[in-house]
N, C-alpha and C. Protein backbone atom coordinates (compact mmCIF):
# COMPACT_ATOMS: atom_id res chain seq x y z
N UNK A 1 59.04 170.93 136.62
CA UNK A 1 60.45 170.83 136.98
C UNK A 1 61.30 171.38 135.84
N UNK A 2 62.45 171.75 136.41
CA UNK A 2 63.35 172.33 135.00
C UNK A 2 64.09 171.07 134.18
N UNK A 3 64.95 171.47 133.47
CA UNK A 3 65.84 170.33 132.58
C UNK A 3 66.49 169.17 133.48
N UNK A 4 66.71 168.18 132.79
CA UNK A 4 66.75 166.85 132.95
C UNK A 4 68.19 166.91 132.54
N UNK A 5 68.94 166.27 133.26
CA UNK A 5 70.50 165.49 132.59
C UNK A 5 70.11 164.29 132.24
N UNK A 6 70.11 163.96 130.92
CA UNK A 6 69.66 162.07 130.72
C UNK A 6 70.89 161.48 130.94
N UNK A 7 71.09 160.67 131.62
CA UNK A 7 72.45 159.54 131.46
C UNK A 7 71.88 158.44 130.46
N UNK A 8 72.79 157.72 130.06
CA UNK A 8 73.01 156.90 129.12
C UNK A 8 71.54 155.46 129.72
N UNK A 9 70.82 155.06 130.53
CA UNK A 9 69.76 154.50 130.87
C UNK A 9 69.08 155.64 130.29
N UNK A 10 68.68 156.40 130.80
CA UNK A 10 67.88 157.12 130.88
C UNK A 10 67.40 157.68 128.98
N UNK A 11 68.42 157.57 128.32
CA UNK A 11 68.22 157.40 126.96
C UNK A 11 67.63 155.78 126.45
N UNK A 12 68.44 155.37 127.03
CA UNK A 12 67.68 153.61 126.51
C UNK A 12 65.89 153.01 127.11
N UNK A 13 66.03 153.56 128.09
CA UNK A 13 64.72 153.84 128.24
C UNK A 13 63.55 154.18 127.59
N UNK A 14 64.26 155.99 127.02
CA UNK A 14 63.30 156.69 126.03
C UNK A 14 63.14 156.27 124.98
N UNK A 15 64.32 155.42 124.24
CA UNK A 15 64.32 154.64 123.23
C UNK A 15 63.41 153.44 123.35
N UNK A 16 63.34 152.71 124.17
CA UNK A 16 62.67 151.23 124.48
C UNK A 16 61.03 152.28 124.50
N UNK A 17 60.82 152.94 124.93
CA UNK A 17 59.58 153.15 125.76
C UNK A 17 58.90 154.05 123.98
N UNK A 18 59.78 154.50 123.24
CA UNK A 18 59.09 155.21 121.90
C UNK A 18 58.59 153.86 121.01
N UNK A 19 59.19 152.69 121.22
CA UNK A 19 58.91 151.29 120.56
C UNK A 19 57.14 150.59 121.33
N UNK A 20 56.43 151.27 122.73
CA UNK A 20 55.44 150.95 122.83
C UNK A 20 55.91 151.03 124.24
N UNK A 21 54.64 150.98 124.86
CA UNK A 21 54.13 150.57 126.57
C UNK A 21 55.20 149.45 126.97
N UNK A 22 55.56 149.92 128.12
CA UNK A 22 56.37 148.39 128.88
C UNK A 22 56.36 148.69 130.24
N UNK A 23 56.76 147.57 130.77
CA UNK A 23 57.35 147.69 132.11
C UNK A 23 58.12 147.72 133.34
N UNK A 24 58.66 148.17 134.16
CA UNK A 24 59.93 148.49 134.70
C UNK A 24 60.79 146.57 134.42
N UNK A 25 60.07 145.84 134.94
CA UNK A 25 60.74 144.91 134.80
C UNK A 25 61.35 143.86 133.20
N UNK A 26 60.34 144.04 132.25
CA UNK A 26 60.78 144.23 131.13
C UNK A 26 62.38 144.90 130.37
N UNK A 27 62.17 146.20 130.85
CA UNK A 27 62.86 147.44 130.54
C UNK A 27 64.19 146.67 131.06
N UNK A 28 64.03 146.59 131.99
CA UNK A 28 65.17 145.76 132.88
C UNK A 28 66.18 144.56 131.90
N UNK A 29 65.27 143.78 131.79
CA UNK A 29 65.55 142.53 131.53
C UNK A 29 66.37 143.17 129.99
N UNK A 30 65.42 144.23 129.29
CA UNK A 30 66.03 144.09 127.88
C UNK A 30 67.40 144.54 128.03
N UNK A 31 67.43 146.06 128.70
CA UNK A 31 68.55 146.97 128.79
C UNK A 31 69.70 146.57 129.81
N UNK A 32 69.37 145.63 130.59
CA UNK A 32 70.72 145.04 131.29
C UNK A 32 70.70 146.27 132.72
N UNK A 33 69.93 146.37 132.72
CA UNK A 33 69.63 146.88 134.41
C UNK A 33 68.81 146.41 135.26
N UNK A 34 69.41 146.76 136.32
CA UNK A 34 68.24 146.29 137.85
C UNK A 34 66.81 146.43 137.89
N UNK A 35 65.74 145.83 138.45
CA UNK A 35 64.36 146.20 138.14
C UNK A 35 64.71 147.82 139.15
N UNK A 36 65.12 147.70 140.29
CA UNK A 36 65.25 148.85 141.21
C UNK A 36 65.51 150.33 140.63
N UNK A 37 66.74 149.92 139.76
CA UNK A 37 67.73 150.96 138.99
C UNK A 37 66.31 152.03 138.01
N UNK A 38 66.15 150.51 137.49
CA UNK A 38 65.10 150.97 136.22
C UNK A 38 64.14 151.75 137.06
N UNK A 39 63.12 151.15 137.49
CA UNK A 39 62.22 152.02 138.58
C UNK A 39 62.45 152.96 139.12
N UNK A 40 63.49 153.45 139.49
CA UNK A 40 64.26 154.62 140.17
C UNK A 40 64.31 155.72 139.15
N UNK A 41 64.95 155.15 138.11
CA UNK A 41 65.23 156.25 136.76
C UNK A 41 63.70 156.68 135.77
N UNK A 42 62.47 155.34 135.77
CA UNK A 42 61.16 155.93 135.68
C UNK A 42 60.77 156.86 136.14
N UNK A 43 60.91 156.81 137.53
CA UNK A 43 59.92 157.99 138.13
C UNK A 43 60.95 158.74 138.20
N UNK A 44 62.02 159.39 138.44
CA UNK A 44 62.82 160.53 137.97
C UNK A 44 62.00 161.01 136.69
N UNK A 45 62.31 160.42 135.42
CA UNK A 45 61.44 160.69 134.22
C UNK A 45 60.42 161.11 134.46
N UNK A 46 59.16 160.64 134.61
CA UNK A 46 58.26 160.86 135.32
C UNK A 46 57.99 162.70 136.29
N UNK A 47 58.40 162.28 137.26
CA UNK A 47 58.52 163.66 137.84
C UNK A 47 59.21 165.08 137.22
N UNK A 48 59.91 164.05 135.99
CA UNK A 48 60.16 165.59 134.89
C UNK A 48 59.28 165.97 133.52
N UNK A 49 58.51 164.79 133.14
CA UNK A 49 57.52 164.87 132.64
C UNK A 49 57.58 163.89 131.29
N UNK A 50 58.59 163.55 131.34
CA UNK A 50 59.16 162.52 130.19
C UNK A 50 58.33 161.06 129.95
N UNK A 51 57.83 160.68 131.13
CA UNK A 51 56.83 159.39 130.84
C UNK A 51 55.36 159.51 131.73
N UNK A 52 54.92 158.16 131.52
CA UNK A 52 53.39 158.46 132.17
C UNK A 52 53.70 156.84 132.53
N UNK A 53 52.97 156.65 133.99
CA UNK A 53 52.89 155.98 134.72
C UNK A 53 51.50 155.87 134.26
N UNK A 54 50.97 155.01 133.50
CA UNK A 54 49.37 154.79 132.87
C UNK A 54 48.65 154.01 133.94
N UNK A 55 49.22 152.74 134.80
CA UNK A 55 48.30 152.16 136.03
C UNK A 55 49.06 150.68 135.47
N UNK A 56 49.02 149.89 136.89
CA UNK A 56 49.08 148.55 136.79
C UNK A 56 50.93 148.64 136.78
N UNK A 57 51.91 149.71 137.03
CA UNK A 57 53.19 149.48 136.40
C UNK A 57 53.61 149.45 135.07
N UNK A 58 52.39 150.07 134.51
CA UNK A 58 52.81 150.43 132.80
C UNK A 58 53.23 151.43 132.56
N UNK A 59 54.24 151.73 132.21
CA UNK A 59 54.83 153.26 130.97
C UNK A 59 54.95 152.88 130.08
N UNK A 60 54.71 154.81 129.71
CA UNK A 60 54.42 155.20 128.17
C UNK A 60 55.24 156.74 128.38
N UNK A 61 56.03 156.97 127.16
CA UNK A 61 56.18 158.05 126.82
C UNK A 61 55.41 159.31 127.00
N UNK A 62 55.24 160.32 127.57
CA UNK A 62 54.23 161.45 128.06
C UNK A 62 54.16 161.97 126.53
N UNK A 63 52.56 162.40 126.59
CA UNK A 63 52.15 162.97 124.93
C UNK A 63 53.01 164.24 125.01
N UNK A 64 53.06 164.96 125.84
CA UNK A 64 53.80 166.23 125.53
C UNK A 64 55.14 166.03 125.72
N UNK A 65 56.35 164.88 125.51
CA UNK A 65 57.43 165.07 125.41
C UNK A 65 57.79 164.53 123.96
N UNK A 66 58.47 165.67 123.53
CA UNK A 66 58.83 165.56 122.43
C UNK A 66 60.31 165.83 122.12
N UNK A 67 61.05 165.91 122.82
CA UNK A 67 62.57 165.71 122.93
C UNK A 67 63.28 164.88 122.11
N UNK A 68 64.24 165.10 122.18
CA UNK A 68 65.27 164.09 121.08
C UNK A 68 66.52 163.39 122.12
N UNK A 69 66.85 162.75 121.80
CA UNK A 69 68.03 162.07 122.35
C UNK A 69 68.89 161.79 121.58
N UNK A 70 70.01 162.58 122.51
CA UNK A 70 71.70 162.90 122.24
C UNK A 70 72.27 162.05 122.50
């Protein structure tokens, strides 16, 4: 897929998710969003290559993203 617009989740995310493995509902709870919201904005990520869906509802940061956040 081509470039990504991150919105402001979508950075707190990448931030939470460079601190270790978690999960949508976690993510949720820390960052003050919906489990739905969160889950929604994973797999967006995801389908751009930004995380890895490892099994069981775990993400992780994808080894090949190496991006920075603005």
């Amino acid at each position: 897929m081509g470039n990504i617009d991150l919105n402001d989740a979508d950075k707190k995310i990448i931030a939470a998710l460079r601190e270790g493995r978690n999960l949508p509902a976690n993510l949720a709870d820390e960052l003050g969003y919906s489990r739905q919201y969160i889950q929604n904005r994973l797999t967006r990520l995801r389908e751009h290559g930004i995380v890895d869906n490892i099994g069981r509802g775990v993400y992780e940061l994808a080894e090949e993203y190496n991006g920075t956040i603005n």
